[in-house]
PDB file of N, CA and C in Angstrom:
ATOM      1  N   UNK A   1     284.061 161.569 372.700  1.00  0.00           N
ATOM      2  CA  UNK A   1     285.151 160.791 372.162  1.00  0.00           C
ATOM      3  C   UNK A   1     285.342 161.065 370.667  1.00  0.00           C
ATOM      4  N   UNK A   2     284.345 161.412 370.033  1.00  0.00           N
ATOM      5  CA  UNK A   2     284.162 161.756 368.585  1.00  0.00           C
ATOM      6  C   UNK A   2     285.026 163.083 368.326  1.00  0.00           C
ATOM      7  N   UNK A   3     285.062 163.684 369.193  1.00  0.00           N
ATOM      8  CA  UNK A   3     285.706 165.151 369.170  1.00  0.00           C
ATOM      9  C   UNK A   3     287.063 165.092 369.175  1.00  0.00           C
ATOM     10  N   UNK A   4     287.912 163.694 369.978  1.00  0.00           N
ATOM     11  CA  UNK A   4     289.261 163.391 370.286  1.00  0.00           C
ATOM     12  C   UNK A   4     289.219 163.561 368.895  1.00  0.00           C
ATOM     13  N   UNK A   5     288.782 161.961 368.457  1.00  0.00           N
ATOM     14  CA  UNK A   5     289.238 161.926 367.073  1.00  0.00           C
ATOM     15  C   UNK A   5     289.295 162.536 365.847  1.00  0.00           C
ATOM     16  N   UNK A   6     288.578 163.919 365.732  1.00  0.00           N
ATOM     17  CA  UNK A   6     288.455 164.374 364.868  1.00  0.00           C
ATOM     18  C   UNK A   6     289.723 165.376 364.513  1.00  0.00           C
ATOM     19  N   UNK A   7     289.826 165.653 366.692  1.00  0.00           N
ATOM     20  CA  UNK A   7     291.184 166.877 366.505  1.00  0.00           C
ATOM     21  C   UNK A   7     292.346 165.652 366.119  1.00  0.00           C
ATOM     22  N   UNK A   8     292.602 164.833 366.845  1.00  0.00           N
ATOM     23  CA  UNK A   8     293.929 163.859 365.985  1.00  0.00           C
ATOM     24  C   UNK A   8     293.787 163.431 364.338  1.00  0.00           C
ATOM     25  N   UNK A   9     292.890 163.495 363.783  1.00  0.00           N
ATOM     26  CA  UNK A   9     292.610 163.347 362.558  1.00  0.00           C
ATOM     27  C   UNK A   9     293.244 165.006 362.147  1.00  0.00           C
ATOM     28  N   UNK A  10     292.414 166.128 362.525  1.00  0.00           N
ATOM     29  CA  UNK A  10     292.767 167.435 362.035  1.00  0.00           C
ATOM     30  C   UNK A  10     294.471 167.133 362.263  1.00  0.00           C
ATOM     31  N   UNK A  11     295.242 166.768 363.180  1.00  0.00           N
ATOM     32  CA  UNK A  11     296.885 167.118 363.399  1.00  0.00           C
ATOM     33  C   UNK A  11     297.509 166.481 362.703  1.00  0.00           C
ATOM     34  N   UNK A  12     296.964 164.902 362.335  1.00  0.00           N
ATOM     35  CA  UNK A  12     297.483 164.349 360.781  1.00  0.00           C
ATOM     36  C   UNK A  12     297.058 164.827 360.163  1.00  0.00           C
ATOM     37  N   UNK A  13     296.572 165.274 359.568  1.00  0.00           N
ATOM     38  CA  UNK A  13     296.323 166.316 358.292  1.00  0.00           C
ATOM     39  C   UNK A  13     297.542 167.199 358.022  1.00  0.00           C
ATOM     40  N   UNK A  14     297.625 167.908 358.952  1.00  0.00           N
ATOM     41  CA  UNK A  14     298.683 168.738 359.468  1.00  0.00           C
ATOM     42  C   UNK A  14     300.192 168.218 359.127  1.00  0.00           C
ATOM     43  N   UNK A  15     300.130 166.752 359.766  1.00  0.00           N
ATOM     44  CA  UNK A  15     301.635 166.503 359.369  1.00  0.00           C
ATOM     45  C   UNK A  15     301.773 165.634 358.041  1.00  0.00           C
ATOM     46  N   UNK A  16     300.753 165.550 358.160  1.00  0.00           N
ATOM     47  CA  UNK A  16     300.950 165.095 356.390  1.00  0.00           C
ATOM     48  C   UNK A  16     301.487 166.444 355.164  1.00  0.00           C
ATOM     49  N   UNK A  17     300.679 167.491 355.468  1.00  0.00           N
ATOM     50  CA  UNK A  17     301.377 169.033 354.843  1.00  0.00           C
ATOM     51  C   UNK A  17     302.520 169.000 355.251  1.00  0.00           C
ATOM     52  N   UNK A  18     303.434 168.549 356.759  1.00  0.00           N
ATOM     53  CA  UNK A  18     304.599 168.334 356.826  1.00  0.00           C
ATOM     54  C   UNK A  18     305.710 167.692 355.983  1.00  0.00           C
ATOM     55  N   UNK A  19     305.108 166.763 355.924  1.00  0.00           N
ATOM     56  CA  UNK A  19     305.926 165.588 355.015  1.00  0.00           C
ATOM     57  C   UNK A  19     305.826 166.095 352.938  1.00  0.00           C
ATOM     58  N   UNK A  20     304.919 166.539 353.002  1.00  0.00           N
ATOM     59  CA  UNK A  20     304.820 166.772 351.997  1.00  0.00           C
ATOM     60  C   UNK A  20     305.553 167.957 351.326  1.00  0.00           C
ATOM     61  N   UNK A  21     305.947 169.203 352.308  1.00  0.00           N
ATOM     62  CA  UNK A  21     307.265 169.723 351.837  1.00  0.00           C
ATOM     63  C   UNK A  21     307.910 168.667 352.013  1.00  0.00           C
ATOM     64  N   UNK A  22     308.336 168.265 352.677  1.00  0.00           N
ATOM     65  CA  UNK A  22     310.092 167.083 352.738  1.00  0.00           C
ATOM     66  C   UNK A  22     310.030 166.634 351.321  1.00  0.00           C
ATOM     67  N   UNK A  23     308.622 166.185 350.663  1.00  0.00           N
ATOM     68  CA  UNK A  23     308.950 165.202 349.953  1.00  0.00           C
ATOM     69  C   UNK A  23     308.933 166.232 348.426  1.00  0.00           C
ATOM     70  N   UNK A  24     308.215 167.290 348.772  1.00  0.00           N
ATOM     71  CA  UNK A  24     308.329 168.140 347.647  1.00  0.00           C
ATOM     72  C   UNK A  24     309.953 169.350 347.328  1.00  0.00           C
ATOM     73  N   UNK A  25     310.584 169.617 348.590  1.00  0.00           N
ATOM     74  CA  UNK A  25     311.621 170.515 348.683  1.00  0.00           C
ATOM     75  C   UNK A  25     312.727 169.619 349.907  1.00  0.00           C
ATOM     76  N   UNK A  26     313.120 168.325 349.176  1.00  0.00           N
ATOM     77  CA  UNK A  26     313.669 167.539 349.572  1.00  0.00           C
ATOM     78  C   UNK A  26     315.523 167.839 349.386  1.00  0.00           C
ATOM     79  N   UNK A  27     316.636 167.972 349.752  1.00  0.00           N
ATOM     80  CA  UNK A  27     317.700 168.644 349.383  1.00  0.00           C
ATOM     81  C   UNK A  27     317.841 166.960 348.493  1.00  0.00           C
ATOM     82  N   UNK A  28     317.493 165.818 348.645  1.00  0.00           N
ATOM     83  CA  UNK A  28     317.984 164.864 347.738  1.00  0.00           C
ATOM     84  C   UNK A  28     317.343 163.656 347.184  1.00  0.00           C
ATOM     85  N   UNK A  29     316.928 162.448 347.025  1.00  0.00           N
ATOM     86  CA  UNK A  29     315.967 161.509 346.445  1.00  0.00           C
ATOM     87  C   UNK A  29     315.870 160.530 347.732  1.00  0.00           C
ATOM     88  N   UNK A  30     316.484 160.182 348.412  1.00  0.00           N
ATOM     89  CA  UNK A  30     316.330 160.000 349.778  1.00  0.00           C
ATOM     90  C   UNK A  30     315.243 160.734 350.663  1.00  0.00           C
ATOM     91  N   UNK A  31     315.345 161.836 351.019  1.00  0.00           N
ATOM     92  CA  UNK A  31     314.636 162.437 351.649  1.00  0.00           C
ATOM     93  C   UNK A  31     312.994 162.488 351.188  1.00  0.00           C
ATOM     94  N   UNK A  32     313.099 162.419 349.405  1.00  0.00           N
ATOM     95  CA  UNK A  32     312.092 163.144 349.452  1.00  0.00           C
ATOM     96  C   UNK A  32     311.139 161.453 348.917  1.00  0.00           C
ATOM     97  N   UNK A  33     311.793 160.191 349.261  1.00  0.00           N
ATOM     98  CA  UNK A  33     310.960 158.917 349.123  1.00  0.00           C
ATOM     99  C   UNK A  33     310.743 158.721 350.616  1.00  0.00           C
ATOM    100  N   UNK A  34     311.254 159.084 352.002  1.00  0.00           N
ATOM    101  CA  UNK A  34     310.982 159.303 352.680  1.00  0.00           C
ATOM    102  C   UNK A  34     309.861 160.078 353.115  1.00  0.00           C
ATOM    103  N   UNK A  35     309.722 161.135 352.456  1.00  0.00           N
ATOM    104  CA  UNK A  35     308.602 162.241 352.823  1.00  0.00           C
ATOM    105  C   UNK A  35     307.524 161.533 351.769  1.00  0.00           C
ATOM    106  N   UNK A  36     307.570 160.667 351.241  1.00  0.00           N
ATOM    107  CA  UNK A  36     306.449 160.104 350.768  1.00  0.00           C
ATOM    108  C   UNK A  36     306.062 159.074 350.914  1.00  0.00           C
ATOM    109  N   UNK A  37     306.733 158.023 351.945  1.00  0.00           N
ATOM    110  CA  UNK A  37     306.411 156.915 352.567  1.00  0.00           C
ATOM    111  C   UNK A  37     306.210 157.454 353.950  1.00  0.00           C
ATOM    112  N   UNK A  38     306.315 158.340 354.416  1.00  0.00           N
ATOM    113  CA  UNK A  38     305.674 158.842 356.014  1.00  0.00           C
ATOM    114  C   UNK A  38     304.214 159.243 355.140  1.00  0.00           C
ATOM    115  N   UNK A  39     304.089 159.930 353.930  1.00  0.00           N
ATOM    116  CA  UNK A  39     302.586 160.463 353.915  1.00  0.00           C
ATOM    117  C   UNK A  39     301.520 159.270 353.643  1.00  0.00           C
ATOM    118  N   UNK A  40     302.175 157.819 353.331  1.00  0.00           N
ATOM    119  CA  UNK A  40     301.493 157.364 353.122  1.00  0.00           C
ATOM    120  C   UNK A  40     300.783 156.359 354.393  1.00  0.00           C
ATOM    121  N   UNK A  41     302.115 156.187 355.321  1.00  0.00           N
ATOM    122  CA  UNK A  41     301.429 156.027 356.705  1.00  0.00           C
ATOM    123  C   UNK A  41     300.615 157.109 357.924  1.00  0.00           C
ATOM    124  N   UNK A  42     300.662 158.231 357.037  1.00  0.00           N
ATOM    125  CA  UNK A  42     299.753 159.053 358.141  1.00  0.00           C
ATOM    126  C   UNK A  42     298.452 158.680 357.311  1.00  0.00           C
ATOM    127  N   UNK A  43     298.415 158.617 356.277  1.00  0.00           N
ATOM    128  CA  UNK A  43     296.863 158.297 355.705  1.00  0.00           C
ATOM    129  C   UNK A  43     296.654 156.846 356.192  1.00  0.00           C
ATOM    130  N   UNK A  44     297.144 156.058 355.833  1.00  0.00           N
ATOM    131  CA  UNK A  44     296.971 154.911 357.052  1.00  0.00           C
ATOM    132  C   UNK A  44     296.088 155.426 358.055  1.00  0.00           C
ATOM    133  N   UNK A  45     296.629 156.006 359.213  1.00  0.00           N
ATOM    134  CA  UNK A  45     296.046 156.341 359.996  1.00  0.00           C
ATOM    135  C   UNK A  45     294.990 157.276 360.465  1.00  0.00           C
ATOM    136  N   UNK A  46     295.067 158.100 359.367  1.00  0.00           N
ATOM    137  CA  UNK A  46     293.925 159.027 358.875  1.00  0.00           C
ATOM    138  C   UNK A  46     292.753 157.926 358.911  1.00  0.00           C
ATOM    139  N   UNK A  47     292.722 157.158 357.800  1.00  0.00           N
ATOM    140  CA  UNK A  47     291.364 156.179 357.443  1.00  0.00           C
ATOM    141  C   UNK A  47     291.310 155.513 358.745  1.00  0.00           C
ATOM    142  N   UNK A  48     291.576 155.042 359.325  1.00  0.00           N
ATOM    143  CA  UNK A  48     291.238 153.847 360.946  1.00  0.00           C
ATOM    144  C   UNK A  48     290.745 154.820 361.066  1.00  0.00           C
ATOM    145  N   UNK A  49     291.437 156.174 361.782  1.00  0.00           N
ATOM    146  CA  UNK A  49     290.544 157.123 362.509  1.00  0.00           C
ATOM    147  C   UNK A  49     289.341 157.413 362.059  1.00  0.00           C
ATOM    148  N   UNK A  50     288.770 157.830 360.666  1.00  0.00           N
ATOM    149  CA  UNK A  50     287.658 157.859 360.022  1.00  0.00           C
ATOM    150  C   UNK A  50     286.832 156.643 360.505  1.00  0.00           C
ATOM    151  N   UNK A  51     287.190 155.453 360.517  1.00  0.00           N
ATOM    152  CA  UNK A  51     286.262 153.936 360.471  1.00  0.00           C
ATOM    153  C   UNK A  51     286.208 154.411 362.035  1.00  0.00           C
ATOM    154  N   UNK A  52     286.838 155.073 362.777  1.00  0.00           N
ATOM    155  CA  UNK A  52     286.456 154.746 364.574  1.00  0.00           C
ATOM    156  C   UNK A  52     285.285 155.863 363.783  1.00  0.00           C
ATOM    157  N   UNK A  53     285.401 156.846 363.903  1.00  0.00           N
ATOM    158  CA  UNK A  53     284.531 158.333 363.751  1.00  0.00           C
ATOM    159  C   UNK A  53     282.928 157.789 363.053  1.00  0.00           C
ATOM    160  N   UNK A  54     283.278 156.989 361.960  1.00  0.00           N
ATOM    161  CA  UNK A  54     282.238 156.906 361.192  1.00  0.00           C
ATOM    162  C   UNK A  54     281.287 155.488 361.719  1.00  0.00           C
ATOM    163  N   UNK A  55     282.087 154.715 362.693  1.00  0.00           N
ATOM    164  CA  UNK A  55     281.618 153.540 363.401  1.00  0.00           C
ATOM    165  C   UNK A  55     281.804 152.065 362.184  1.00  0.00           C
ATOM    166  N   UNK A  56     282.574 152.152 361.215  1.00  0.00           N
ATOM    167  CA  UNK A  56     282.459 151.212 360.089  1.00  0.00           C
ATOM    168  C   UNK A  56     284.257 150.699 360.357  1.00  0.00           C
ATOM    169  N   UNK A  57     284.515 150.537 361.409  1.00  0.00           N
ATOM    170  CA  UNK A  57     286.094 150.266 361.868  1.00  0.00           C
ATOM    171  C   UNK A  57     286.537 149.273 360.158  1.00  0.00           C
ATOM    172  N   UNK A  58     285.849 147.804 360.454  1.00  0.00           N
ATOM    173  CA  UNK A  58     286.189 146.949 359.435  1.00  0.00           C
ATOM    174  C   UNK A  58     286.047 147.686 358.572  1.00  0.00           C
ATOM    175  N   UNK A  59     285.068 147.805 357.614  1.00  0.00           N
ATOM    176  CA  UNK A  59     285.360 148.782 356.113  1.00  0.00           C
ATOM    177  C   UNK A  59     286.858 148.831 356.155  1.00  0.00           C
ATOM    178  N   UNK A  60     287.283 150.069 356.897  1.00  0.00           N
ATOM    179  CA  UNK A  60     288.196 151.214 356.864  1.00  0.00           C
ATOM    180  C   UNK A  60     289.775 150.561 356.922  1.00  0.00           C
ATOM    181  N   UNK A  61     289.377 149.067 357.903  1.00  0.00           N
ATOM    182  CA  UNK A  61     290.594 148.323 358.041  1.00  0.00           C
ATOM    183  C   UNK A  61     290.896 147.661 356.663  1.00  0.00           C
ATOM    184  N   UNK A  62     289.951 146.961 356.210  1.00  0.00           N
ATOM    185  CA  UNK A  62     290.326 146.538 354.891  1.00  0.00           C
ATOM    186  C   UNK A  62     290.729 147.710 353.879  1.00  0.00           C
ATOM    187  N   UNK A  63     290.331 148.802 353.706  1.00  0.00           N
ATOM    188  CA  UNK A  63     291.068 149.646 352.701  1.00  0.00           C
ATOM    189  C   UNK A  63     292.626 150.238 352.953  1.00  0.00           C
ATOM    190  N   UNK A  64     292.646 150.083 354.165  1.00  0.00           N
ATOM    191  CA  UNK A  64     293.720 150.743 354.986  1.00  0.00           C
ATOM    192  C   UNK A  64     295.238 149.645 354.681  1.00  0.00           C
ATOM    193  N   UNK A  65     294.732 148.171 354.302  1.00  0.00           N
ATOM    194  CA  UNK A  65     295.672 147.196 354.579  1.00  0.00           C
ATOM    195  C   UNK A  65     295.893 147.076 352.893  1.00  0.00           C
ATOM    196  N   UNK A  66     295.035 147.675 352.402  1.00  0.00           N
ATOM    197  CA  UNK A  66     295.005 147.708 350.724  1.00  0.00           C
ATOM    198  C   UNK A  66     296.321 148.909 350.592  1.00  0.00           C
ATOM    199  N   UNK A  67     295.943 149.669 350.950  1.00  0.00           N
ATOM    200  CA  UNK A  67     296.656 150.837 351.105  1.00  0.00           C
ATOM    201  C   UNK A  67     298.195 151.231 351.328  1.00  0.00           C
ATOM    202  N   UNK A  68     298.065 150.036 352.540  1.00  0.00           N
ATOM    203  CA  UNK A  68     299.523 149.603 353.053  1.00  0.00           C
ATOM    204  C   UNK A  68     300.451 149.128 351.857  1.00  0.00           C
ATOM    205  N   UNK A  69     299.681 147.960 351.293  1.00  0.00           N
ATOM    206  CA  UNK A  69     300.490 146.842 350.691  1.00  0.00           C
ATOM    207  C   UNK A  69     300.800 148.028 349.290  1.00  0.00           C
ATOM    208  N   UNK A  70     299.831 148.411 348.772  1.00  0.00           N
ATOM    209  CA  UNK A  70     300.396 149.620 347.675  1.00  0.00           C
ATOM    210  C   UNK A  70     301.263 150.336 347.808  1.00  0.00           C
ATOM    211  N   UNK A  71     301.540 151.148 348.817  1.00  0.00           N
ATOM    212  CA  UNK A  71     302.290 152.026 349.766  1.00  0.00           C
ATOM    213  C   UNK A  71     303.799 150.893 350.106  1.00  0.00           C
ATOM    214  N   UNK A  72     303.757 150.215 350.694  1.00  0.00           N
ATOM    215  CA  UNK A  72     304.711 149.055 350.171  1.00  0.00           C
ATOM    216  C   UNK A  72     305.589 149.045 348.889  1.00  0.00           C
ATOM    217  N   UNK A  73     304.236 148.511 348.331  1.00  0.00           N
ATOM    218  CA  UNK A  73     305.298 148.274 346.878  1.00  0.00           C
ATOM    219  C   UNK A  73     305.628 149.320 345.682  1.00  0.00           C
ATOM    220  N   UNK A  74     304.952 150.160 346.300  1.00  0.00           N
ATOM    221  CA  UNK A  74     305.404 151.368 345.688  1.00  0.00           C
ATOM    222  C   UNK A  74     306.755 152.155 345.893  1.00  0.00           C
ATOM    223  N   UNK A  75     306.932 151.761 347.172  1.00  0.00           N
ATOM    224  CA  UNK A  75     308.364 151.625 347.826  1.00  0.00           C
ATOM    225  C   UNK A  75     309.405 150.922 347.451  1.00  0.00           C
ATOM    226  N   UNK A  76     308.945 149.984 346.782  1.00  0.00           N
ATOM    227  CA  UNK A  76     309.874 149.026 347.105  1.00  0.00           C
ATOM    228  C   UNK A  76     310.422 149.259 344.927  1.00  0.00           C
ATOM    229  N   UNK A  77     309.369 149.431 344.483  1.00  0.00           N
ATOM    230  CA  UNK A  77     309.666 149.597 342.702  1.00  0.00           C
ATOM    231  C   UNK A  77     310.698 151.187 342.909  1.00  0.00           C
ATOM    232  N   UNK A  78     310.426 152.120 343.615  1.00  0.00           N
ATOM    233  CA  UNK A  78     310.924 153.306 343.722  1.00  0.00           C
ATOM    234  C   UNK A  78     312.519 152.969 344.037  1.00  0.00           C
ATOM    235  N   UNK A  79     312.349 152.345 345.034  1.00  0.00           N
ATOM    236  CA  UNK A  79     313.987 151.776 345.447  1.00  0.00           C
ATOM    237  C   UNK A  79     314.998 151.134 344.570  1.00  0.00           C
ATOM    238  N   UNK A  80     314.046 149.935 343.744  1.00  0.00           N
ATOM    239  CA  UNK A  80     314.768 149.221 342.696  1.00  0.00           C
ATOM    240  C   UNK A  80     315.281 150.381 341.697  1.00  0.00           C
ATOM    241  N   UNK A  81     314.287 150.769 340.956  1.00  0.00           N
ATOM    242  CA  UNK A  81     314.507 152.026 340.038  1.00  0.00           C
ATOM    243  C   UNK A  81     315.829 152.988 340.546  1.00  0.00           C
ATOM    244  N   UNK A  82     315.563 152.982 341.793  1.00  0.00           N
ATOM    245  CA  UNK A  82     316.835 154.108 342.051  1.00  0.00           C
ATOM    246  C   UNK A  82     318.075 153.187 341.976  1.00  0.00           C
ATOM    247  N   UNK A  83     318.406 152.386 342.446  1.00  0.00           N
ATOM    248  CA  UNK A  83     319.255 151.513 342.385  1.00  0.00           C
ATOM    249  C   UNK A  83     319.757 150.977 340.618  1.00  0.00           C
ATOM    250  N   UNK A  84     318.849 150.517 339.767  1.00  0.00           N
ATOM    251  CA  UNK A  84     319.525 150.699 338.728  1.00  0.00           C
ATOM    252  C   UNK A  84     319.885 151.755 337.704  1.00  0.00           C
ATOM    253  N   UNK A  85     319.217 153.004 337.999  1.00  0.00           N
ATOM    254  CA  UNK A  85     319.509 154.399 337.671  1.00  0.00           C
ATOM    255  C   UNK A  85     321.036 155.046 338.088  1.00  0.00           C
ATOM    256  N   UNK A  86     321.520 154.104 339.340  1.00  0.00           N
ATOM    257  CA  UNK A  86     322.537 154.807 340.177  1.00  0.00           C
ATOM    258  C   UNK A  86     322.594 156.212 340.414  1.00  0.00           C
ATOM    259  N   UNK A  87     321.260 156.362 340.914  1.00  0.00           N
ATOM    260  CA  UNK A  87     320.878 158.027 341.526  1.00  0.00           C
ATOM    261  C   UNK A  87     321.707 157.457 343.047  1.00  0.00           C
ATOM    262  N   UNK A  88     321.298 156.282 343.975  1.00  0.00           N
ATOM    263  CA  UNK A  88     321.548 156.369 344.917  1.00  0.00           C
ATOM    264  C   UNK A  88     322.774 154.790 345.008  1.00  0.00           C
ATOM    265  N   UNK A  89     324.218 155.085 345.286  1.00  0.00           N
ATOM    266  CA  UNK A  89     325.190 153.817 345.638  1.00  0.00           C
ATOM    267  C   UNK A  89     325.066 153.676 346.897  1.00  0.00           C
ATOM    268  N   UNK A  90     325.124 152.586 347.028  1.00  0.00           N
ATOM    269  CA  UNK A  90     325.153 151.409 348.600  1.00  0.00           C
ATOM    270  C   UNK A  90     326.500 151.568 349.159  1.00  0.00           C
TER     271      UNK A  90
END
């Protein structure tokens, strides 16, 4: 079972390098806060998978929900900012 998780851990990895062009060779500021709020939920899921692998689930959940809420509001200051910059109109 250790082996599942390691290859689904290896394929997020993978699509995290995905997202990370999007968010690096993005055609606009949309796309590329997108490609950086998907990378921050594959690491999400990166760490659970680690806490199954490493057997320390809790640990991994509490950093993971830390993680979230940063990942959140990091989102959410990025959005405001764009909005009074008028990079992006509603």
């Amino acid at each position: 079972m250790t082996t599942f998780f390691l290859f689904i851990g290896i394929a997020m990895c993978v699509l995290v390098l995905l997202c990370l062009y999007r968010a690096t060779m993005g055609p606009n500021v949309l796309n590329r806060t997108a490609g950086i709020s998907a990378i921050g939920t594959k690491t999400l899921i990166i760490l659970l998978i680690m806490g199954i692998v490493y057997d320390r689930i809790d640990m991994f959940v509490d950093i993971s929900m830390v993680y979230a809420l940063l990942n959140f509001i990091g989102c959410l200051v990025l959005a405001k900012y764009l909005e009074r910059s008028r990079e992006v109109s509603c």
